[in-house]
Structures are given as structure tokens and as C-alpha cells.
PDB file of N, CA and C in Angstrom:
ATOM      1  N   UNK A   1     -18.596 282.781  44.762  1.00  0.00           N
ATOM      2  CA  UNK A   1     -19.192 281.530  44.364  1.00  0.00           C
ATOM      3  C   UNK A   1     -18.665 281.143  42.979  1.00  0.00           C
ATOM      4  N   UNK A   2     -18.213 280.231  42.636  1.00  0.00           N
ATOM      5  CA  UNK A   2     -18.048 279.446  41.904  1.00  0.00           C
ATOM      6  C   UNK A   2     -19.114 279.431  40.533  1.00  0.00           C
ATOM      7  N   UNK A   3     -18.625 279.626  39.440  1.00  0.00           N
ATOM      8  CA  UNK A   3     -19.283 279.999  38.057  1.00  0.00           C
ATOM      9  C   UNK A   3     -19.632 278.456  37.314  1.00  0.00           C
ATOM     10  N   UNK A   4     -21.118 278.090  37.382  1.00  0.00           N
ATOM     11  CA  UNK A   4     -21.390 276.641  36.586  1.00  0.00           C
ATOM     12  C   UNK A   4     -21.702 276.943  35.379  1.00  0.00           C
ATOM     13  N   UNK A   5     -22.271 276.017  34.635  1.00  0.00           N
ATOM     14  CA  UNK A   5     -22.221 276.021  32.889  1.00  0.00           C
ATOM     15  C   UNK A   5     -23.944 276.490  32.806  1.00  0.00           C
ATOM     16  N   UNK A   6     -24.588 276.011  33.880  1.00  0.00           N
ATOM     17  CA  UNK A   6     -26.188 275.948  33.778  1.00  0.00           C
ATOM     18  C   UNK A   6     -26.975 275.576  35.277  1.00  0.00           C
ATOM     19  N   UNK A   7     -27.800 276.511  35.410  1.00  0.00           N
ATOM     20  CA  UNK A   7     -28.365 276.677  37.120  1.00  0.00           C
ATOM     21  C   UNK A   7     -29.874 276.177  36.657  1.00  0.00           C
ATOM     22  N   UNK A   8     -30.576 275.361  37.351  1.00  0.00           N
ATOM     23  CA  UNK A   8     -32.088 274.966  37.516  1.00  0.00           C
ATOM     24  C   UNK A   8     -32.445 275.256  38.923  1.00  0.00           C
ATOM     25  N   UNK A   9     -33.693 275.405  38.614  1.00  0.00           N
ATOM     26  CA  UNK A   9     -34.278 276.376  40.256  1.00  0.00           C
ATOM     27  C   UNK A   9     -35.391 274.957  40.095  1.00  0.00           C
ATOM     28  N   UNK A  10     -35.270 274.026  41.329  1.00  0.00           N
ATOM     29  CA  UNK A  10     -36.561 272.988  41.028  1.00  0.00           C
ATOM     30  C   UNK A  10     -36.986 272.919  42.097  1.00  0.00           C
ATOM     31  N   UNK A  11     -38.668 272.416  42.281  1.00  0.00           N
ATOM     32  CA  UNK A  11     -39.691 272.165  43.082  1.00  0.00           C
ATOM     33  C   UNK A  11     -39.695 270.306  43.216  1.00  0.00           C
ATOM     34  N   UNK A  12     -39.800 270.318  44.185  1.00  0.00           N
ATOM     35  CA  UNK A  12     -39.872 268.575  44.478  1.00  0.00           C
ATOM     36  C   UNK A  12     -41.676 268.494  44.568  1.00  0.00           C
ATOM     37  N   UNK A  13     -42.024 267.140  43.788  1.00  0.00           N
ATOM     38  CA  UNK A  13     -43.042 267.052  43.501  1.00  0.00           C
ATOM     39  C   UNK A  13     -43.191 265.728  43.733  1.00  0.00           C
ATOM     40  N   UNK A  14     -43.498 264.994  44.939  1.00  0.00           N
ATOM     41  CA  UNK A  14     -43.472 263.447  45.326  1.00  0.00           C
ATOM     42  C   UNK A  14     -41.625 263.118  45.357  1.00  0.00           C
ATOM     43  N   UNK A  15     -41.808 261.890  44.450  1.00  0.00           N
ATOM     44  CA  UNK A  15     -40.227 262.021  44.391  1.00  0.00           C
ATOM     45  C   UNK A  15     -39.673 262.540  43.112  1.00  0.00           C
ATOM     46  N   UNK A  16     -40.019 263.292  42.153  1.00  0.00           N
ATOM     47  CA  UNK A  16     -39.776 264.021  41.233  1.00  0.00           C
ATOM     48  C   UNK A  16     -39.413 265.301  41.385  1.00  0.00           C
ATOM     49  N   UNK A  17     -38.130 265.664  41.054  1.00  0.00           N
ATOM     50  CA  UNK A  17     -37.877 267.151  41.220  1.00  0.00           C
ATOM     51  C   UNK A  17     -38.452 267.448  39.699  1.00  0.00           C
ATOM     52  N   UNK A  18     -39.203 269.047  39.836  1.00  0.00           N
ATOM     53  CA  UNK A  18     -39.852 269.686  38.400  1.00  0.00           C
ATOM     54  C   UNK A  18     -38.898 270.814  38.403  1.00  0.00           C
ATOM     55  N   UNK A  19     -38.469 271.281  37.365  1.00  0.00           N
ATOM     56  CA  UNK A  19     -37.795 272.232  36.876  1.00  0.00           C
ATOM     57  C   UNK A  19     -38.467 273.718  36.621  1.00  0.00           C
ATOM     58  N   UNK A  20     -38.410 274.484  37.369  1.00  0.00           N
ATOM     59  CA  UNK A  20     -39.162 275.586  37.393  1.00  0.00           C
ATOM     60  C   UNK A  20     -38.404 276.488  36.469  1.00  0.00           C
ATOM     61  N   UNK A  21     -37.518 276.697  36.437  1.00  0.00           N
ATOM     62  CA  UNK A  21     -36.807 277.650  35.338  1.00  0.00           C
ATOM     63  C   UNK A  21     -35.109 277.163  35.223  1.00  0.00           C
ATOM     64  N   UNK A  22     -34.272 277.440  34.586  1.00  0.00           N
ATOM     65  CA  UNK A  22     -33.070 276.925  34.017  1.00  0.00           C
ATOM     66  C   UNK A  22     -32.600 278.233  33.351  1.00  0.00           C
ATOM     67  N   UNK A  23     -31.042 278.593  33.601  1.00  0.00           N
ATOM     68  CA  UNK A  23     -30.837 279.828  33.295  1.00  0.00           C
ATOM     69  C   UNK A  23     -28.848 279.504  33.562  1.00  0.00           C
ATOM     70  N   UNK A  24     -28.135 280.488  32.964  1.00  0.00           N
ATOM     71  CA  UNK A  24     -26.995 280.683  32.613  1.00  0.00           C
ATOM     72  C   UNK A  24     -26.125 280.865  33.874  1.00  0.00           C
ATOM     73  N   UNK A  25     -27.155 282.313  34.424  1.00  0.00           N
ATOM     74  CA  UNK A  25     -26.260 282.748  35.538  1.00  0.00           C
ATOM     75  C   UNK A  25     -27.337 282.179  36.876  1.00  0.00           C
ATOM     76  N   UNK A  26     -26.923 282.175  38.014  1.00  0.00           N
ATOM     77  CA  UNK A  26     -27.705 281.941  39.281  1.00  0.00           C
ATOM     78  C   UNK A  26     -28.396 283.123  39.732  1.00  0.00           C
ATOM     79  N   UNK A  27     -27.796 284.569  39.332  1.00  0.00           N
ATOM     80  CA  UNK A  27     -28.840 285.775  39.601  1.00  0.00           C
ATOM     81  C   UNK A  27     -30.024 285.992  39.200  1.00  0.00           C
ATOM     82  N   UNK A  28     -30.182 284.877  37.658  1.00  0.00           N
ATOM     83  CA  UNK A  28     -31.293 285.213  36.897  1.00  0.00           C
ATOM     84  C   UNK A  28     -32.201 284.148  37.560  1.00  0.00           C
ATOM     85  N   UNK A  29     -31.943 283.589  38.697  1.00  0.00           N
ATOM     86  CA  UNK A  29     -33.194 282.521  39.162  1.00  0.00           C
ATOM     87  C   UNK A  29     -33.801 283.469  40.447  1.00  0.00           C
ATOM     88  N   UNK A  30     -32.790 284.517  40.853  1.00  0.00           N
ATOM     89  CA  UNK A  30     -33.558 285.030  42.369  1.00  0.00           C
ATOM     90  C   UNK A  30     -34.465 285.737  42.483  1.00  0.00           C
ATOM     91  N   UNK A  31     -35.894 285.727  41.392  1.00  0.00           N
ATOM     92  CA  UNK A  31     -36.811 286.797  41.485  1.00  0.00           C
ATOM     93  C   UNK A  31     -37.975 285.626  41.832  1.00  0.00           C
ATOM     94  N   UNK A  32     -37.317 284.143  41.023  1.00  0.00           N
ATOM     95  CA  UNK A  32     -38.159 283.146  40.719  1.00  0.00           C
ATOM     96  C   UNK A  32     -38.042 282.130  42.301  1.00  0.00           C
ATOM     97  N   UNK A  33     -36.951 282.340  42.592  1.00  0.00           N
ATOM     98  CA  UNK A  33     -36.905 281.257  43.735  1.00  0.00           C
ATOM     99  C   UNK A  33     -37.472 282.414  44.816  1.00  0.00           C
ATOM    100  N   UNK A  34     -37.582 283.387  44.953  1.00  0.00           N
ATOM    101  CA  UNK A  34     -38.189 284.582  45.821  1.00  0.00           C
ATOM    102  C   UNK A  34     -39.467 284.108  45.702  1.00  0.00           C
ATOM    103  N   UNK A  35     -39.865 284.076  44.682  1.00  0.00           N
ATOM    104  CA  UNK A  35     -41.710 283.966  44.595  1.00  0.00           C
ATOM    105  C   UNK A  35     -42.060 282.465  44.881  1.00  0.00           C
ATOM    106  N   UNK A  36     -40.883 281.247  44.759  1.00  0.00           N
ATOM    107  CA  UNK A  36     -41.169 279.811  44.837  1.00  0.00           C
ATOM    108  C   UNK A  36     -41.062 279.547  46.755  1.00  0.00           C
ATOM    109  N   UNK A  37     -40.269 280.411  47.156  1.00  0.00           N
ATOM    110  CA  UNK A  37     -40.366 280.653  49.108  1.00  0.00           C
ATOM    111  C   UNK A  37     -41.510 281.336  49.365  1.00  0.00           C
ATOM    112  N   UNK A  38     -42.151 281.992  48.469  1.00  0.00           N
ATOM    113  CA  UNK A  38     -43.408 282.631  49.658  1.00  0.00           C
ATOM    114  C   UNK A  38     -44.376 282.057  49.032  1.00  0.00           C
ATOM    115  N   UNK A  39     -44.675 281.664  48.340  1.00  0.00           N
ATOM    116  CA  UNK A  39     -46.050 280.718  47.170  1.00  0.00           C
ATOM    117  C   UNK A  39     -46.511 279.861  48.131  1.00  0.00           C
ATOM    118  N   UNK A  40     -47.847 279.598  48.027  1.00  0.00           N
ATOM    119  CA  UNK A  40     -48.375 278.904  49.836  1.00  0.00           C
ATOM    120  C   UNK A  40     -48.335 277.350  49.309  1.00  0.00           C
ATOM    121  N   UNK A  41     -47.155 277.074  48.590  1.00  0.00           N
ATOM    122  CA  UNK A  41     -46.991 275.512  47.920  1.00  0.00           C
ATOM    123  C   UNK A  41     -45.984 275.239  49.192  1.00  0.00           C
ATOM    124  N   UNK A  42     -46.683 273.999  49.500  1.00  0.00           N
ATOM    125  CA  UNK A  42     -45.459 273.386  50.923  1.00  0.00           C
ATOM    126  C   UNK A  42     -44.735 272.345  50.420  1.00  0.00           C
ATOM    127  N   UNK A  43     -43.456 272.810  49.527  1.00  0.00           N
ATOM    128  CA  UNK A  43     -42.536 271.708  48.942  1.00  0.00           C
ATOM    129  C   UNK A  43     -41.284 271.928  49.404  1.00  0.00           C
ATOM    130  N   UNK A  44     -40.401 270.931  48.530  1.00  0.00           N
ATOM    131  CA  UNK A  44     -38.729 271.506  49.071  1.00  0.00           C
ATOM    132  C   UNK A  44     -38.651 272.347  47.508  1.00  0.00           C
ATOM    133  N   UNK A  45     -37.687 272.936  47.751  1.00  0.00           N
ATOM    134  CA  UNK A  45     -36.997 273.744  46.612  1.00  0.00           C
ATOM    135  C   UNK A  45     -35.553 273.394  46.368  1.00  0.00           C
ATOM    136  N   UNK A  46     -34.841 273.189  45.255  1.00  0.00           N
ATOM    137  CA  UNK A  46     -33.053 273.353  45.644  1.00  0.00           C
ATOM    138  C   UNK A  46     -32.929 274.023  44.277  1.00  0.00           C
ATOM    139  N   UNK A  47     -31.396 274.551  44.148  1.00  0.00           N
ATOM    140  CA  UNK A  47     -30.727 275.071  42.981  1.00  0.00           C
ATOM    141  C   UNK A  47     -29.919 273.678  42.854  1.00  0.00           C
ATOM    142  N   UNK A  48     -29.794 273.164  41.583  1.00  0.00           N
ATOM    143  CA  UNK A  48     -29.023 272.538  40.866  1.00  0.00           C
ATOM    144  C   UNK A  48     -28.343 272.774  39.805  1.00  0.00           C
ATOM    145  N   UNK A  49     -26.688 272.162  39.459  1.00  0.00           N
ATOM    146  CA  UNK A  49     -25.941 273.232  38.642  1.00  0.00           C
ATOM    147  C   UNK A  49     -24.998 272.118  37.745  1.00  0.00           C
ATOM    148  N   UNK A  50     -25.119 272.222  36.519  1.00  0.00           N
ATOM    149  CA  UNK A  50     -24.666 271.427  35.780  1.00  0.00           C
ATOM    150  C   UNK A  50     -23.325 272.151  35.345  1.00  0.00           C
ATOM    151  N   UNK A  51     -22.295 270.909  34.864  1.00  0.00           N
ATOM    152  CA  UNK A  51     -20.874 271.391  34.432  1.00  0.00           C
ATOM    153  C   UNK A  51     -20.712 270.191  32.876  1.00  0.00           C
ATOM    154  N   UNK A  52     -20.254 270.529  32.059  1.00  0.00           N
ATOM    155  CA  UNK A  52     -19.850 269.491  30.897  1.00  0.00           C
ATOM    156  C   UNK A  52     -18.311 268.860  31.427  1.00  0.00           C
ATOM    157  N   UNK A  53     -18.252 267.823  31.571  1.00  0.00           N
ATOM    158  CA  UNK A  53     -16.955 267.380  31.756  1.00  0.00           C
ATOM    159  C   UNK A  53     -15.972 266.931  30.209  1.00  0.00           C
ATOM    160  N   UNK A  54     -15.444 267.546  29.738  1.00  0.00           N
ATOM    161  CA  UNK A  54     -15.128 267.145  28.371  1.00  0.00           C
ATOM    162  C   UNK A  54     -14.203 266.044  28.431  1.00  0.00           C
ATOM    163  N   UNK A  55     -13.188 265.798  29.648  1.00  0.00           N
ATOM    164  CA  UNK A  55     -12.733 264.220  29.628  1.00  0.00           C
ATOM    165  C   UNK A  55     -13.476 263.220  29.585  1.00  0.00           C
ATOM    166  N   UNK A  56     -14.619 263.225  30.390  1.00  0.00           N
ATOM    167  CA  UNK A  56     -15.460 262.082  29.933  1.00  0.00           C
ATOM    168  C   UNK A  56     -16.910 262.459  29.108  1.00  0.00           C
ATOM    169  N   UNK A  57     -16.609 263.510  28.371  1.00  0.00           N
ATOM    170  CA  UNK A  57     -18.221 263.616  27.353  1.00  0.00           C
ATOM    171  C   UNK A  57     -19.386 263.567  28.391  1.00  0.00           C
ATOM    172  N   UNK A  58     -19.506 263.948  29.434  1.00  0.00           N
ATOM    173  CA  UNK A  58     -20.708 263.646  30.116  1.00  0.00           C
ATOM    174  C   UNK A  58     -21.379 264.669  31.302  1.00  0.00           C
ATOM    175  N   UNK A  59     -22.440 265.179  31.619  1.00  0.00           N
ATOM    176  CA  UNK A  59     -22.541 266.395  32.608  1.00  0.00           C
ATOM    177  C   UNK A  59     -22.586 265.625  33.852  1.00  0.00           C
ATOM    178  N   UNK A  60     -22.250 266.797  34.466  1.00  0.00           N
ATOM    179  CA  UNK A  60     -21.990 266.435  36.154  1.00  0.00           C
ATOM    180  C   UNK A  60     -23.165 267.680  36.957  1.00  0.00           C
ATOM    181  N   UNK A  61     -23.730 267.023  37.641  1.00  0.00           N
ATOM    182  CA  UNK A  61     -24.758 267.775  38.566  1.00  0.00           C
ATOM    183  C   UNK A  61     -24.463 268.034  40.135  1.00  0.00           C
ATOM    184  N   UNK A  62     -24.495 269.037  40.748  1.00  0.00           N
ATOM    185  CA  UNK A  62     -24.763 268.806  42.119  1.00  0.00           C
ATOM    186  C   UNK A  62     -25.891 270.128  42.531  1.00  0.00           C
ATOM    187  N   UNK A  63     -26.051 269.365  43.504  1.00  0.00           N
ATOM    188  CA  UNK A  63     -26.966 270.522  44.704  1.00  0.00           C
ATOM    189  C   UNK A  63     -26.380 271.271  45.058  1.00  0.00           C
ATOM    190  N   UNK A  64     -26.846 272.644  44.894  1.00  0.00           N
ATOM    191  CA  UNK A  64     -25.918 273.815  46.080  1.00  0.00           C
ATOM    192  C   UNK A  64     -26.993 274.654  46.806  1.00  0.00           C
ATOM    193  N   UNK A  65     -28.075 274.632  46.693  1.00  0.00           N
ATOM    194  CA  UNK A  65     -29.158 275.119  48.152  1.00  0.00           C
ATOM    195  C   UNK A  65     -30.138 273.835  47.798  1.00  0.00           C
ATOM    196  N   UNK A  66     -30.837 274.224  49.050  1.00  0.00           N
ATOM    197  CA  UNK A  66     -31.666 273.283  49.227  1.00  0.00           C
ATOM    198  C   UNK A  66     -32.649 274.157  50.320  1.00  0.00           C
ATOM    199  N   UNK A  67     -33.966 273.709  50.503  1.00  0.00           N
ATOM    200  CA  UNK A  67     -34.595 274.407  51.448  1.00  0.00           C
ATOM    201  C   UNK A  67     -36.068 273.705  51.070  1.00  0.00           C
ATOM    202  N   UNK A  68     -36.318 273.089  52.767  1.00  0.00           N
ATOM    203  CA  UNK A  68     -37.951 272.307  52.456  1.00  0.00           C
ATOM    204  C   UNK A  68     -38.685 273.707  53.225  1.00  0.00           C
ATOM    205  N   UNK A  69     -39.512 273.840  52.340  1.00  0.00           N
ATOM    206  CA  UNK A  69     -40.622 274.822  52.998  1.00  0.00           C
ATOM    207  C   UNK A  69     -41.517 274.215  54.292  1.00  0.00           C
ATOM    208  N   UNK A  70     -41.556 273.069  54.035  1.00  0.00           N
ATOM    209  CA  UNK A  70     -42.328 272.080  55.153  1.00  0.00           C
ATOM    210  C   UNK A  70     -41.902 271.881  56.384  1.00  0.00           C
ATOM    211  N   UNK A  71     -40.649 272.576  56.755  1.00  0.00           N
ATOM    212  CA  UNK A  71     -39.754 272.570  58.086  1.00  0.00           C
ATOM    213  C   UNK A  71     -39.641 273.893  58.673  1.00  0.00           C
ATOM    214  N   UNK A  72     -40.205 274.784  58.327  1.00  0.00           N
ATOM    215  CA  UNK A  72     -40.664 276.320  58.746  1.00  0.00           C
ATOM    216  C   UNK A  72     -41.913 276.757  58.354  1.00  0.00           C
ATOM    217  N   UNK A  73     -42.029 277.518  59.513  1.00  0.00           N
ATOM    218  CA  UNK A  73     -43.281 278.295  59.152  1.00  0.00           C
ATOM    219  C   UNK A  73     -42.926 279.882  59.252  1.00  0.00           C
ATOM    220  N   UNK A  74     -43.218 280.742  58.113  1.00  0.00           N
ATOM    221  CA  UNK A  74     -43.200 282.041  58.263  1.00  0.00           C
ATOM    222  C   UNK A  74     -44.519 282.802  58.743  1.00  0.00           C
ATOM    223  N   UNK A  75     -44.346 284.051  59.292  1.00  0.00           N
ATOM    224  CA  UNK A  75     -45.334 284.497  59.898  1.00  0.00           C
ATOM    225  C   UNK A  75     -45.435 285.567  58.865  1.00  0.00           C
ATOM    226  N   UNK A  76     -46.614 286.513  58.748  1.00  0.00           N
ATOM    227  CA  UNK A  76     -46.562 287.756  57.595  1.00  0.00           C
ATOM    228  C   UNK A  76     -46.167 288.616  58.104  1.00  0.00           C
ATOM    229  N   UNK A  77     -45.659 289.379  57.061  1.00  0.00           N
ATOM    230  CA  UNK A  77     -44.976 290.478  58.078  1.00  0.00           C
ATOM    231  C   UNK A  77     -45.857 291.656  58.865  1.00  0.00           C
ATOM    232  N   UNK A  78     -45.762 292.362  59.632  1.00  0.00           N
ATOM    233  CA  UNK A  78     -46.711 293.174  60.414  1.00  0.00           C
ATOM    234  C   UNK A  78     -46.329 294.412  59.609  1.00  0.00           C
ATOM    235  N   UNK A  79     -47.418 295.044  59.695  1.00  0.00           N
ATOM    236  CA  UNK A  79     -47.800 296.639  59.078  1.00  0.00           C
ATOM    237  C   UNK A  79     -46.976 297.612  59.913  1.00  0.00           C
ATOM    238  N   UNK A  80     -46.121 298.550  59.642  1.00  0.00           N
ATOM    239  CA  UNK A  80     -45.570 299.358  60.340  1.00  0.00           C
ATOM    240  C   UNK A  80     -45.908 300.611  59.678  1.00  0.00           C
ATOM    241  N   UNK A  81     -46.189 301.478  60.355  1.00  0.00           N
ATOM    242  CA  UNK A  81     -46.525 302.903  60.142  1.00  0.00           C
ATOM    243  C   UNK A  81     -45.419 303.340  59.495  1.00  0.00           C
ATOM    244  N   UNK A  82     -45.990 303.884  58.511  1.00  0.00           N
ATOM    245  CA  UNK A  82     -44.696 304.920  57.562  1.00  0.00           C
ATOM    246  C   UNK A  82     -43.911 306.291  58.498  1.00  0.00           C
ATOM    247  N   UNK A  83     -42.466 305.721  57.770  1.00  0.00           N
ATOM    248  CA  UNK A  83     -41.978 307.000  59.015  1.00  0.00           C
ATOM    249  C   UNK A  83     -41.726 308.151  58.242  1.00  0.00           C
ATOM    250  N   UNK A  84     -41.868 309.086  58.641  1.00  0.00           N
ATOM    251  CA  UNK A  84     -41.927 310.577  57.978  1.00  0.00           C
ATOM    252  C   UNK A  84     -40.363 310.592  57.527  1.00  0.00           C
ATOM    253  N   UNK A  85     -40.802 311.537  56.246  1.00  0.00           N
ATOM    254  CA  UNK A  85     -39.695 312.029  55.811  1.00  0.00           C
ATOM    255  C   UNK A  85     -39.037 312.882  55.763  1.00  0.00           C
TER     256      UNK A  85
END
């Protein structure tokens, strides 16, 4: 994957995306977007990733996940007996 300048992990809130955390690398968002998929909040989520363009002085954004919680349903996981060691 491709190395950006700056990763935001955001929650869509009506038509407002909210910024849940903002961070350097994209590894440092996966403990946070882990807990923003199972949180019983039924929103979309995406990673967004900023770059400085220094020819034109100006940042450039795009989407690179995306995921509406509102289009799946997870089930919990079932209890499985511990297997001996």
C-alpha cells in the first residue's frame, strides 16, 4: 500500500463525516477502527488520506476504505469450549 502524508479514521454523522482519530501511519488507526466496527453505533466508517501537493500549495484527499455498518449485520460470536493443551 501506498505511503500518505496523514490517515483520518471518520464516522459519518448525517451528512457530516466526524473525525475519530488522525494519525501518520494507517497501522496506528487499526485498534480504533476495530472498536468503531463492533461499537453498536449503526454508521458508515471510511479511512481518508491526505497528500500536500507542493506544485499547487494545496492538500489532496481521497477515500481508501469505506464500510456502512448499516448494510450488515454481524452475529456474536459463539462460545467454543477450550481445547486442551
Amino acid at each position: 500500500m501506498r505511503e500518505h502524508e496523514i490517515y483520518f479514521l471518520q464516522r459519518q454523522n448525517g451528512d457530516i463525516w466526524d473525525t475519530l482519530l488522525s494519525a501518520e501511519t494507517s497501522e496506528a488507526l487499526e485498534e480504533a477502527l476495530s472498536e468503531a466496527i463492533a461499537d453498536a453505533i449503526p454508521a458508515a466508517l471510511r479511512i481518508a488520506v491526505g497528500d500536500y501537493q507542493i506544485e499547487t500549495n494545496a492538500w489532496t484527499y481521497q477515500q481508501i476504505f469505506f464500510l456502512d455498518k448499516n448494510s450488515y449485520r454481524l452475529s456474536p460470536p459463539r462460545p467454543q469450549a477450550p481445547t486442551p493443551v
